[in-house]
C-alpha atoms as a PDB file:
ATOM      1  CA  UNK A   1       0.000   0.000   0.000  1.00  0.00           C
ATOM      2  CA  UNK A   2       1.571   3.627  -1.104  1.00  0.00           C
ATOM      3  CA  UNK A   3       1.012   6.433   0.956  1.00  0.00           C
ATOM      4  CA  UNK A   4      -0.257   9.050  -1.437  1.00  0.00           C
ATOM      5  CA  UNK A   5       1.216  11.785   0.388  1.00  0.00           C
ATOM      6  CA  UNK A   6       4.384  10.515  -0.870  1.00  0.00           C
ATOM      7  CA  UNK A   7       3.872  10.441  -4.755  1.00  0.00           C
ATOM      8  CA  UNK A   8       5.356  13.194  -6.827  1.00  0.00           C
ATOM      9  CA  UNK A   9       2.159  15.748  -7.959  1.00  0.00           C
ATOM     10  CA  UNK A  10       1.775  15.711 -11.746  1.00  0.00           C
ATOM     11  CA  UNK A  11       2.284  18.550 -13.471  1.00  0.00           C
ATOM     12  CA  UNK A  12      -1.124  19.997 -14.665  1.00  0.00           C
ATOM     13  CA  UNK A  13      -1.473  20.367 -18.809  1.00  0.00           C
ATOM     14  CA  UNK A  14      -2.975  23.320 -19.969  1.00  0.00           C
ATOM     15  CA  UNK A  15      -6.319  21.852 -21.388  1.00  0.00           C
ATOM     16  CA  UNK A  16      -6.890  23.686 -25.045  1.00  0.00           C
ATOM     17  CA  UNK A  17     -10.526  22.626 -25.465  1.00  0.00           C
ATOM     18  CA  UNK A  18     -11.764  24.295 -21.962  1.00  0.00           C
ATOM     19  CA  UNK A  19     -10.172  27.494 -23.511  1.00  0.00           C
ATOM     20  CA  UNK A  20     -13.182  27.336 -26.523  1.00  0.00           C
ATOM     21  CA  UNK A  21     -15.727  25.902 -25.085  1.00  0.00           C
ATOM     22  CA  UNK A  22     -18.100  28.411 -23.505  1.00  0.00           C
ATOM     23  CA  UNK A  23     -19.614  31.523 -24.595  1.00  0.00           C
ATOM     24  CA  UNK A  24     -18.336  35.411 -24.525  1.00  0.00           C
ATOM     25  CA  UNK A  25     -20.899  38.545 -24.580  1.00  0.00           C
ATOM     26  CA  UNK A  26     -20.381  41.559 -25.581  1.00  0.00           C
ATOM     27  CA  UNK A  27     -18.828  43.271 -22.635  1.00  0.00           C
ATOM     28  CA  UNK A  28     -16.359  40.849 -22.187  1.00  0.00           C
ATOM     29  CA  UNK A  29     -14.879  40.493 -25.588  1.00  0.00           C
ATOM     30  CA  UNK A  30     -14.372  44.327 -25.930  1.00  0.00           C
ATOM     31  CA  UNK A  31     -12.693  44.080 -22.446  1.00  0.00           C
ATOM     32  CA  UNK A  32     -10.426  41.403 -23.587  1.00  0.00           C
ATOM     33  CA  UNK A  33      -9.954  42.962 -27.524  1.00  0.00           C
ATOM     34  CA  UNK A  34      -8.653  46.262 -25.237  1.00  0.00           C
ATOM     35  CA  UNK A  35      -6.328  44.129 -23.191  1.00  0.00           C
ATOM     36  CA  UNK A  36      -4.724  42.562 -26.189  1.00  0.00           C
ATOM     37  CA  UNK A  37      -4.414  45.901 -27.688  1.00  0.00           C
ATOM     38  CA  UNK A  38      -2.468  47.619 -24.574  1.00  0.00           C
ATOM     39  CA  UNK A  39      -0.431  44.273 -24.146  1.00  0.00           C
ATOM     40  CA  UNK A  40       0.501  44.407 -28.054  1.00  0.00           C
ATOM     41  CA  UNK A  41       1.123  48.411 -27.853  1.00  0.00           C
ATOM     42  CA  UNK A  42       3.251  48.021 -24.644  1.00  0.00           C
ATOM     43  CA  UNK A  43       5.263  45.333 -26.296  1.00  0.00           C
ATOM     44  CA  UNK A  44       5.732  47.245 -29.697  1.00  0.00           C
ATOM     45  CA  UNK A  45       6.999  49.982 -27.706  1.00  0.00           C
ATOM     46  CA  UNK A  46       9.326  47.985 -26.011  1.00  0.00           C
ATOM     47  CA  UNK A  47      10.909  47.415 -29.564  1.00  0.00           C
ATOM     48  CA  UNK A  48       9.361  43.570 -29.733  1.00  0.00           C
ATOM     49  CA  UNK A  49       7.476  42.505 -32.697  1.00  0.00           C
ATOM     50  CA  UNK A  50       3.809  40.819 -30.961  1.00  0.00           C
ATOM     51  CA  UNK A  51       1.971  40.313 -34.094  1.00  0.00           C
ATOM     52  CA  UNK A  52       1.986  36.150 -34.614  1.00  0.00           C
ATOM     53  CA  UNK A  53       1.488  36.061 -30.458  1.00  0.00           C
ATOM     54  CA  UNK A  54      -1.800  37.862 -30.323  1.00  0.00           C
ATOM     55  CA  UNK A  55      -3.375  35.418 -33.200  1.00  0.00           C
ATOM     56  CA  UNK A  56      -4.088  32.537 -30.732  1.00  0.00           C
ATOM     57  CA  UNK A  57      -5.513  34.700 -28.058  1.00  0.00           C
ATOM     58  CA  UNK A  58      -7.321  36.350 -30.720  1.00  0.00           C
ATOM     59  CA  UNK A  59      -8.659  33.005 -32.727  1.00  0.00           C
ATOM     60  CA  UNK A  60      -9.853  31.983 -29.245  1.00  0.00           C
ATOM     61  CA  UNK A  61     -11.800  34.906 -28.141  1.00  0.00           C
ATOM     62  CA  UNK A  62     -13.306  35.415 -31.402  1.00  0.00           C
ATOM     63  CA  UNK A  63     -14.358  31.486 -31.674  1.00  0.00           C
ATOM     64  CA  UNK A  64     -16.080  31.977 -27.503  1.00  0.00           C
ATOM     65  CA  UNK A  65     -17.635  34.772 -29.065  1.00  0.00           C
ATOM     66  CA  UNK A  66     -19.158  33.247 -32.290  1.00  0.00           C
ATOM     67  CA  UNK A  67     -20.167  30.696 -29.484  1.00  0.00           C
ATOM     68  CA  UNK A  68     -22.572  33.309 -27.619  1.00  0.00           C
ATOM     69  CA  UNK A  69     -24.582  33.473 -30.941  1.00  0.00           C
ATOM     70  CA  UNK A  70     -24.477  29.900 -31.760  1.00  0.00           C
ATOM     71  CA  UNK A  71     -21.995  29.938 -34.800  1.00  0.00           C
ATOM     72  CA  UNK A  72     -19.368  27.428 -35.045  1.00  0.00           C
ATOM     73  CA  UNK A  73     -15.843  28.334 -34.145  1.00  0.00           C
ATOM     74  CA  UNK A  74     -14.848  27.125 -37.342  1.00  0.00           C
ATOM     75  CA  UNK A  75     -16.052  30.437 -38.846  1.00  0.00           C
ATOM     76  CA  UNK A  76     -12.818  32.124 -36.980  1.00  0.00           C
ATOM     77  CA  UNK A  77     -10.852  30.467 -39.445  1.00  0.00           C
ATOM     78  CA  UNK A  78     -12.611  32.160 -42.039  1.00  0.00           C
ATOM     79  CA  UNK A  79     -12.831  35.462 -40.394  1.00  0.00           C
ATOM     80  CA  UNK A  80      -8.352  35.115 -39.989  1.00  0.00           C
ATOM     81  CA  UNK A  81      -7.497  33.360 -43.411  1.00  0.00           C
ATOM     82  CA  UNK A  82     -10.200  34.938 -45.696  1.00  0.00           C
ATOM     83  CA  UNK A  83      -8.487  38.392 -45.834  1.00  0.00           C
ATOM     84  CA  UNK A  84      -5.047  36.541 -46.056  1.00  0.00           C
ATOM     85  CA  UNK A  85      -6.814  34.761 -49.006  1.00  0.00           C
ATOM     86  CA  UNK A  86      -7.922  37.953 -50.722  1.00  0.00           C
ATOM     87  CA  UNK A  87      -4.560  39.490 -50.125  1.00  0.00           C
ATOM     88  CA  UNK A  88      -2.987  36.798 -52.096  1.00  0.00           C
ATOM     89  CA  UNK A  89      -5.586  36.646 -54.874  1.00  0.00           C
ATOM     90  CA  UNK A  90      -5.227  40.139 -55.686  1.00  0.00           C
ATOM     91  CA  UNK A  91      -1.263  39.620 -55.455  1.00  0.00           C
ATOM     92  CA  UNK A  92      -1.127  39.771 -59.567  1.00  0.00           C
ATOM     93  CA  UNK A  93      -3.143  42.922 -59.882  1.00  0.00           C
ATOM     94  CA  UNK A  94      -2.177  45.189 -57.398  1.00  0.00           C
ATOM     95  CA  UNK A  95       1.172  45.257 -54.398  1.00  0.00           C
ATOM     96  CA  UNK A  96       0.799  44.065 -50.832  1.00  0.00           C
ATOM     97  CA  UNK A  97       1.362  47.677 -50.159  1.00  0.00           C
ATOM     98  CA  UNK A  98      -1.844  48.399 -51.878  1.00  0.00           C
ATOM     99  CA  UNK A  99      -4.123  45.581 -50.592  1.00  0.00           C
ATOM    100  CA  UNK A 100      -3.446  46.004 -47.200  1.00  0.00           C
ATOM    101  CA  UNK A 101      -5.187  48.758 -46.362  1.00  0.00           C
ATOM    102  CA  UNK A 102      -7.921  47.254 -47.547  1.00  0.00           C
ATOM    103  CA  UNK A 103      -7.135  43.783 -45.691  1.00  0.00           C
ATOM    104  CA  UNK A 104      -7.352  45.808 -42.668  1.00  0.00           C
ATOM    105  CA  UNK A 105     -10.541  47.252 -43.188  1.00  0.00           C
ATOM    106  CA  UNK A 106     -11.953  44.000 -43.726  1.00  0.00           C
ATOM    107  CA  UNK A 107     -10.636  42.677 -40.755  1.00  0.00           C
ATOM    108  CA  UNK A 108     -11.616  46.082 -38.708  1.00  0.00           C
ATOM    109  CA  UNK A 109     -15.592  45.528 -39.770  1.00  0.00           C
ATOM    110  CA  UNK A 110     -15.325  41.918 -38.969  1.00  0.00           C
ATOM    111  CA  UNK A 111     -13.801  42.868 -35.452  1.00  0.00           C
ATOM    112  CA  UNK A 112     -16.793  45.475 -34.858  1.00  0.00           C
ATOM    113  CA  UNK A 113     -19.157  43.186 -36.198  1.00  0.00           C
ATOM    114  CA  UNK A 114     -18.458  40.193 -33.500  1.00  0.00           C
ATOM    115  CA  UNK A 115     -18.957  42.740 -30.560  1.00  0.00           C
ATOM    116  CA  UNK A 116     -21.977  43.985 -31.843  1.00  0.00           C
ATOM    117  CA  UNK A 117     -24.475  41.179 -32.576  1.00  0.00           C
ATOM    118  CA  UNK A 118     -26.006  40.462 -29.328  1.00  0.00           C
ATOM    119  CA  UNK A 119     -25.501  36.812 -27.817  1.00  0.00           C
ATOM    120  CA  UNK A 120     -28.230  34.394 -27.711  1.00  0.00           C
ATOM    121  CA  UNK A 121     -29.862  35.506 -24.238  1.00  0.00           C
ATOM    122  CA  UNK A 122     -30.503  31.596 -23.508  1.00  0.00           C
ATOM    123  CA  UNK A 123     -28.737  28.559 -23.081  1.00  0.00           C
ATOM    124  CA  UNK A 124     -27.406  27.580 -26.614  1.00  0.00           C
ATOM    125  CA  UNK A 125     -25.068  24.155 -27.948  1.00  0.00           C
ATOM    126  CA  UNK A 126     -22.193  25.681 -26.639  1.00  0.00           C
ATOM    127  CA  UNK A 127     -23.329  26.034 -22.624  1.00  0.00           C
ATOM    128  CA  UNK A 128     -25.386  29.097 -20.982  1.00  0.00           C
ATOM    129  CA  UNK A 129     -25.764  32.781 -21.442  1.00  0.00           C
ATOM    130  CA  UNK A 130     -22.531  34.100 -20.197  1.00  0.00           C
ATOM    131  CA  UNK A 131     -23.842  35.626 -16.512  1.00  0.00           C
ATOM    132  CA  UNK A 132     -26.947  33.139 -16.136  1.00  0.00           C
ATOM    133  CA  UNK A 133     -26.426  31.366 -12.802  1.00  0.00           C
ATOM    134  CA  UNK A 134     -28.395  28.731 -12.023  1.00  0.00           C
ATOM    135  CA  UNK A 135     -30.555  29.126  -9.077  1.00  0.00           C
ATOM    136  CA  UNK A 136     -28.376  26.864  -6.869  1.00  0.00           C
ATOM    137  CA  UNK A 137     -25.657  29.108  -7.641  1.00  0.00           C
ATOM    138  CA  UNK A 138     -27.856  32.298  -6.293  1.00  0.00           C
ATOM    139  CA  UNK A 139     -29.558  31.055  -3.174  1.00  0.00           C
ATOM    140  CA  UNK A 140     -27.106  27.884  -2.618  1.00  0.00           C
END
């Protein structure tokens, strides 16, 4: 018999899924979007380049977020690779210099869009209304 005081603890992974499963309103994805934005502008003023490290916080808060309407996280691939797409389609007619302001745009209105459609105010596939508590939760 082993005393299971004695065993070494096991170090805890960092579970991927829990990160996009749920649902984000409103509130809290603008709160988040700002706190990428001051942690990338801190950074770039430090003289670092951030750009690739904000695209996985990004893909998940926009896929918790496509959650609170009932859309597939899936779509966030669309919403990151379709301007990259167009960018490289129009790579024959016109410069990168040229198409990116316009790649930005697109990616601007898509960023305003997912804060503004309101969430689905009940439960949905992908768990409850973000701030519903159950009543055990209230009076428990």
């Amino acid at each position: 018999m082993t005393d299971q005081s004695l065993e070494a603890p096991r170090p805890r992974r960092m579970d991927l899924g829990a990160a996009l499963r749920g649902r984000y309103d409103r509130k809290t994805y603008w709160s988040v979007l700002g706190g990428l934005f001051l942690v990338g502008l801190v950074v770039s003023l430090l003289g670092y380049k951030l750009g690739s490290a904000t695209v996985g916080p990004m893909i998940f808060l926009m896929v918790r977020r496509l959650h609170d309407f009932d859309r597939s996280g899936w779509w966030s691939l669309a919403i990151v690779l379709g301007p990259l797409a167009l960018m490289l389609a129009l790579t024959p007619v016109a410069s990168p210099e040229q198409t990116a302001p316009f790649i930005v745009l697109i990616s601007l209105v898509w960023t305003i869009w997912l804060g503004s459609i309101p969430g689905d105010p009940h439960e949905n596939r992908f768990g409850p209304a973000p701030g519903a508590r159950d009543l055990k939760e209230v009076f428990g």
